[in-house]
C-alpha atoms as a PDB file:
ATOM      1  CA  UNK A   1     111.465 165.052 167.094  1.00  0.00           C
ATOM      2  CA  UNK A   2     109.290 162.434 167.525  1.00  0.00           C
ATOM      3  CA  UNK A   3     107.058 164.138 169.692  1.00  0.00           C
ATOM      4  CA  UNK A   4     106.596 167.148 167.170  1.00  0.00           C
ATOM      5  CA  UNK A   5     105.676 164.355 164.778  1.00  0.00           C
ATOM      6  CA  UNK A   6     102.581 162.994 167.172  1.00  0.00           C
ATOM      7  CA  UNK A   7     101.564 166.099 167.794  1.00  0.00           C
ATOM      8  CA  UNK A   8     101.332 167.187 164.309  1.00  0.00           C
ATOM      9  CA  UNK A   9      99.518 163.949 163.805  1.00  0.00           C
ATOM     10  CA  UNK A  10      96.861 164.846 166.335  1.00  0.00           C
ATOM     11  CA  UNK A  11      96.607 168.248 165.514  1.00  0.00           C
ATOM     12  CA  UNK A  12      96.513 168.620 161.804  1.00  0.00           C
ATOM     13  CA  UNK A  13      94.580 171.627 161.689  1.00  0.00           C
ATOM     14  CA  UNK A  14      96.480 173.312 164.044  1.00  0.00           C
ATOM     15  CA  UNK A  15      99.381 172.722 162.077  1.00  0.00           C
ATOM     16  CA  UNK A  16      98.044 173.724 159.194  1.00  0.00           C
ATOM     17  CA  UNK A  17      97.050 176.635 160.689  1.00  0.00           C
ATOM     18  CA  UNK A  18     100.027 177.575 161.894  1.00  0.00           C
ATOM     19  CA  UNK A  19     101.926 177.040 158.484  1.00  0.00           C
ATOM     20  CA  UNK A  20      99.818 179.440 156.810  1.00  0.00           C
ATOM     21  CA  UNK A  21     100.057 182.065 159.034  1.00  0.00           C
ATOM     22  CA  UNK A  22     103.815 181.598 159.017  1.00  0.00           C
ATOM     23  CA  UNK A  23     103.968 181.963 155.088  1.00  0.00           C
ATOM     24  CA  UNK A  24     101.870 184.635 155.186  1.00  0.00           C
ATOM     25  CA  UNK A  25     104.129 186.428 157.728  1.00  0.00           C
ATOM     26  CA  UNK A  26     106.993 185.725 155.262  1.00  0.00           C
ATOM     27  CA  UNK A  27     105.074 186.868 152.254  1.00  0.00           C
ATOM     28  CA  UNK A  28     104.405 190.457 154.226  1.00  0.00           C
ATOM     29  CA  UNK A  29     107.841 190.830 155.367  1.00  0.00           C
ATOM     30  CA  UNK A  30     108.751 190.571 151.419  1.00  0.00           C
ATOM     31  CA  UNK A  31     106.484 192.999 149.907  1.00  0.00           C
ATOM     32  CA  UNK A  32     107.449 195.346 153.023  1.00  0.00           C
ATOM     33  CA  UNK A  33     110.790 194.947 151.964  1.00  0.00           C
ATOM     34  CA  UNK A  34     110.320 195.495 148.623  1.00  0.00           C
ATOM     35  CA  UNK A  35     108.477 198.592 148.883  1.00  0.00           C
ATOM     36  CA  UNK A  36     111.024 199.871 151.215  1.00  0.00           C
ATOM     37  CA  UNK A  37     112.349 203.564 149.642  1.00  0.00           C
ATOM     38  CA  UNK A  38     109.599 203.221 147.453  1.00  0.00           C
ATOM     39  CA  UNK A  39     106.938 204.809 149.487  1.00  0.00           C
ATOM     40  CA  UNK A  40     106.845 207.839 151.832  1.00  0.00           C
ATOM     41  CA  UNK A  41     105.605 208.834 155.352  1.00  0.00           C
ATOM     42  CA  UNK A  42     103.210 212.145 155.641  1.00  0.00           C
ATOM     43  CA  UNK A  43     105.853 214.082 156.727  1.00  0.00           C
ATOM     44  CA  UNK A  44     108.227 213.261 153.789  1.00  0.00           C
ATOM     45  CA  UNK A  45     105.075 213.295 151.172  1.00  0.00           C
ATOM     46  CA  UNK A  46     104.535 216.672 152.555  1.00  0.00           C
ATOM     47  CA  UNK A  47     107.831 217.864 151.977  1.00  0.00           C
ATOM     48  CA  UNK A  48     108.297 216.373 148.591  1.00  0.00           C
ATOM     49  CA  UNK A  49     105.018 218.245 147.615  1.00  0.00           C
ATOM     50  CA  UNK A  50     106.709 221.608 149.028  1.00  0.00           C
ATOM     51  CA  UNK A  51     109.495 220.934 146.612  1.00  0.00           C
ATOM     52  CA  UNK A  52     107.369 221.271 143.909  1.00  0.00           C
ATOM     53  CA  UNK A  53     106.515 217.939 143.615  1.00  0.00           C
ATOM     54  CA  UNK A  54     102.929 216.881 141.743  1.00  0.00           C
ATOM     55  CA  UNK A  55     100.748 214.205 143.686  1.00  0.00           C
ATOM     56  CA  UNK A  56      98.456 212.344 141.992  1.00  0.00           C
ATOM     57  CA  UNK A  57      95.499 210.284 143.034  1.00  0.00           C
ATOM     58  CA  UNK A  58      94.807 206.963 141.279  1.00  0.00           C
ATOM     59  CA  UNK A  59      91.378 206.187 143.042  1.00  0.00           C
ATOM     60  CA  UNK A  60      88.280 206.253 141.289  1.00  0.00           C
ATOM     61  CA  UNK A  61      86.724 209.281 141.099  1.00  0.00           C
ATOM     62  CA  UNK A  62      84.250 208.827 144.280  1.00  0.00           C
ATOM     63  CA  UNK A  63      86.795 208.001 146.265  1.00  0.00           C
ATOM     64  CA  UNK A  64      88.577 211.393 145.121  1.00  0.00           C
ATOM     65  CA  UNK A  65      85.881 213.534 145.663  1.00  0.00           C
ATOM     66  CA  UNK A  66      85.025 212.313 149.089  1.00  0.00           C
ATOM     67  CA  UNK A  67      88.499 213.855 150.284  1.00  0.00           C
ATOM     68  CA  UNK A  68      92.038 213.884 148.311  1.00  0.00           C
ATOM     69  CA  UNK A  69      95.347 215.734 149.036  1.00  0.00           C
ATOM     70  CA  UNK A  70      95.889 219.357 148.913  1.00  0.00           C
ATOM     71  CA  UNK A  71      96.639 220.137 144.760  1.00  0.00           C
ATOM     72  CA  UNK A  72      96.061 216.241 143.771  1.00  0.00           C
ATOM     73  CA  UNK A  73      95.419 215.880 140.525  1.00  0.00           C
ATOM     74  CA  UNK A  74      93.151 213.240 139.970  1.00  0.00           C
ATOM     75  CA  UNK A  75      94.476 210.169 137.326  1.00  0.00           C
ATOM     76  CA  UNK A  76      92.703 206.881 137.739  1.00  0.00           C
ATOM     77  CA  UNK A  77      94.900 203.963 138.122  1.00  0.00           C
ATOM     78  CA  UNK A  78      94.047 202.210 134.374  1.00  0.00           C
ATOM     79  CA  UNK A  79      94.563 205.703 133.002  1.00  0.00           C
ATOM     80  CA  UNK A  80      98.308 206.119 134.316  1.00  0.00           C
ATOM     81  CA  UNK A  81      99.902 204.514 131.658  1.00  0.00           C
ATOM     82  CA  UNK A  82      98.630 206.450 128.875  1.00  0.00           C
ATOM     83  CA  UNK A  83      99.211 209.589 131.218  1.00  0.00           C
ATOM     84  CA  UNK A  84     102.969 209.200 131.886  1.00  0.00           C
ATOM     85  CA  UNK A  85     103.890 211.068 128.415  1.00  0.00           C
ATOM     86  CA  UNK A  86     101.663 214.414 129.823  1.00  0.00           C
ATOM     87  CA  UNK A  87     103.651 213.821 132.908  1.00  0.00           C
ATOM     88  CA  UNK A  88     106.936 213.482 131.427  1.00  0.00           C
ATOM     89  CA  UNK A  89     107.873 217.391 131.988  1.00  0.00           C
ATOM     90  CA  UNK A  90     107.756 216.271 135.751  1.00  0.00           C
ATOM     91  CA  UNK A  91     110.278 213.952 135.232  1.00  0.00           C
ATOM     92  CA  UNK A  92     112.663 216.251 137.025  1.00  0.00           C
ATOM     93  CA  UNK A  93     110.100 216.511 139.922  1.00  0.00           C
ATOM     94  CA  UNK A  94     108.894 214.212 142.612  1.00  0.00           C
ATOM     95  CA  UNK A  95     106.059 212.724 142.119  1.00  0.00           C
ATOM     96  CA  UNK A  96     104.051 211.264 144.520  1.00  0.00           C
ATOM     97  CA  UNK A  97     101.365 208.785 143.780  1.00  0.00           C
ATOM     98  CA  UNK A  98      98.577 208.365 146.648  1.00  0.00           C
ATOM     99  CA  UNK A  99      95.494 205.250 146.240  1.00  0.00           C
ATOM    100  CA  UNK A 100      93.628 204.164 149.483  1.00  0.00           C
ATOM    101  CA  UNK A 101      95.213 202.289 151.140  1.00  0.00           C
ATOM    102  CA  UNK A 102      98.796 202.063 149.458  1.00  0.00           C
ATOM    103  CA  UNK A 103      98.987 198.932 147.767  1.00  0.00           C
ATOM    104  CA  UNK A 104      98.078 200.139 144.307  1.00  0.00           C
ATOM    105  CA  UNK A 105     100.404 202.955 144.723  1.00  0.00           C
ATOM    106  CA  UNK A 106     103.058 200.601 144.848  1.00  0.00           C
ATOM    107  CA  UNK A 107     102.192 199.445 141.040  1.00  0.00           C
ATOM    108  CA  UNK A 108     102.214 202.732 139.731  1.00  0.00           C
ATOM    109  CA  UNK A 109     105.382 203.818 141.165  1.00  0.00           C
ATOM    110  CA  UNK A 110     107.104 200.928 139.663  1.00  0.00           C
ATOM    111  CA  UNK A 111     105.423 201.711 136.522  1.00  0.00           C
ATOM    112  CA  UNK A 112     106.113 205.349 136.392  1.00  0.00           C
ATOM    113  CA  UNK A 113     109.982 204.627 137.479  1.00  0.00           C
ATOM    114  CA  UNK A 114     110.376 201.898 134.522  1.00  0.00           C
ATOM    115  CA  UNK A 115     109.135 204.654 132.147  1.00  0.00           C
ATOM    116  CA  UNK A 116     112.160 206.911 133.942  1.00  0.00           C
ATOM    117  CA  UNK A 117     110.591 208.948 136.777  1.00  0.00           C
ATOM    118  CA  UNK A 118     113.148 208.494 139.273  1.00  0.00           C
ATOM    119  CA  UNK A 119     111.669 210.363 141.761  1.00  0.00           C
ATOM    120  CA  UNK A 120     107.962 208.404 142.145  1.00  0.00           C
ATOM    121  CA  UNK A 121     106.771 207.576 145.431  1.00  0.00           C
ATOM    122  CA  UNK A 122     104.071 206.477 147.201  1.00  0.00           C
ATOM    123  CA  UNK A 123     102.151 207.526 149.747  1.00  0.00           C
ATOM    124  CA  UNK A 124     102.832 204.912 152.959  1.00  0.00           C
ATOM    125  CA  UNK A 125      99.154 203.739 153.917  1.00  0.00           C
ATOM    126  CA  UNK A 126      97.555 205.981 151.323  1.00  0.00           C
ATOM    127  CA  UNK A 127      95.143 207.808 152.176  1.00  0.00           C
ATOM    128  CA  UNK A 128      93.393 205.809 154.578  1.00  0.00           C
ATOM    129  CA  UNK A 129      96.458 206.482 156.644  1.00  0.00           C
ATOM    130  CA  UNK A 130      96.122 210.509 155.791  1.00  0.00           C
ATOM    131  CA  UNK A 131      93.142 210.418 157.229  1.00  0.00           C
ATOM    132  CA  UNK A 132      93.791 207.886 160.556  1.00  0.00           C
ATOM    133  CA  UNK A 133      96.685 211.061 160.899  1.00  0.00           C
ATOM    134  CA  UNK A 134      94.226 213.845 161.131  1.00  0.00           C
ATOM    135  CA  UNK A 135      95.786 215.283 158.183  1.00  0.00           C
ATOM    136  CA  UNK A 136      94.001 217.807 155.644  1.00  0.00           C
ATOM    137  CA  UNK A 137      91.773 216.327 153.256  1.00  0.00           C
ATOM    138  CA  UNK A 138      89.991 218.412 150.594  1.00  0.00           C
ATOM    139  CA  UNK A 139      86.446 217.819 148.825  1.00  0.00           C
ATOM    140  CA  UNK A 140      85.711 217.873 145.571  1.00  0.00           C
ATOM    141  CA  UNK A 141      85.336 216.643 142.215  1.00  0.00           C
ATOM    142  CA  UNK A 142      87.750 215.678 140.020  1.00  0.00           C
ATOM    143  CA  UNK A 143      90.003 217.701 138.097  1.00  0.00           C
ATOM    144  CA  UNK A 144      92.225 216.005 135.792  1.00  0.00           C
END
């Protein structure tokens, strides 16, 4: 113990350093954990959309035009809220929300799932992942 002490005198940065990435770690492993079952793979987004399910896109609206998912309809993430009552009829439906890179989808699942959509998900990496999968992208403006 006493050793770990001296070193951690003579190496304050080090330490430091190391304590901060540890947190960080931690901090990760949380939100990983907290998203779990909240967000889906390609495969499972694709299936869910086969079910009927709608898929909306919460980027702005360059983003969505550059390349989105096959039938996304385009809501931008400050819009959502006011959005959920026109969604409402997909209650029933799964609903599959897709942003960049994943973390905003996160928000607006747990948004749309306090307002009662049971079945909102998120698309796992977004679609920054999508595309790093060599998975269909279409261009286009958006259509709300």
């Amino acid at each position: 113990m006493d050793q770990l002490l001296e070193f951690a005198g003579n190496h304050p940065y080090l330490v430091t350093a190391a304590v901060v990435l540890l947190a960080a770690t931690v901090v990760a492993e949380i939100k990983a954990r907290a998203a779990q079952g909240l967000m889906l793979g390609a495969m499972d987004a694709t299936r869910a959309a086969n079910r009927g399910g709608l898929i909306i896109d919460v980027r702005d609206a360059e983003n969505y035009a550059r390349g989105h998912l096959a039938g996304a309809r385009h809501v931008p993430l400050k819009e959502l809220p006011a959005a959920a009552a026109e969604l409402s009829k997909h209650r029933a439906k799964p609903v599959l929300i897709c942003c960049e890179t994943g973390s905003d989808s996160i928000r607006a699942v747990r948004a749309l799932r306090d307002s009662g959509f049971e079945q909102a998900y998120g698309l796992k990496d977004g679609v920054a992942g999508w595309r790093r999968e060599n998975l269909p992208l279409v261009e286009g403006t958006a259509k709300g």
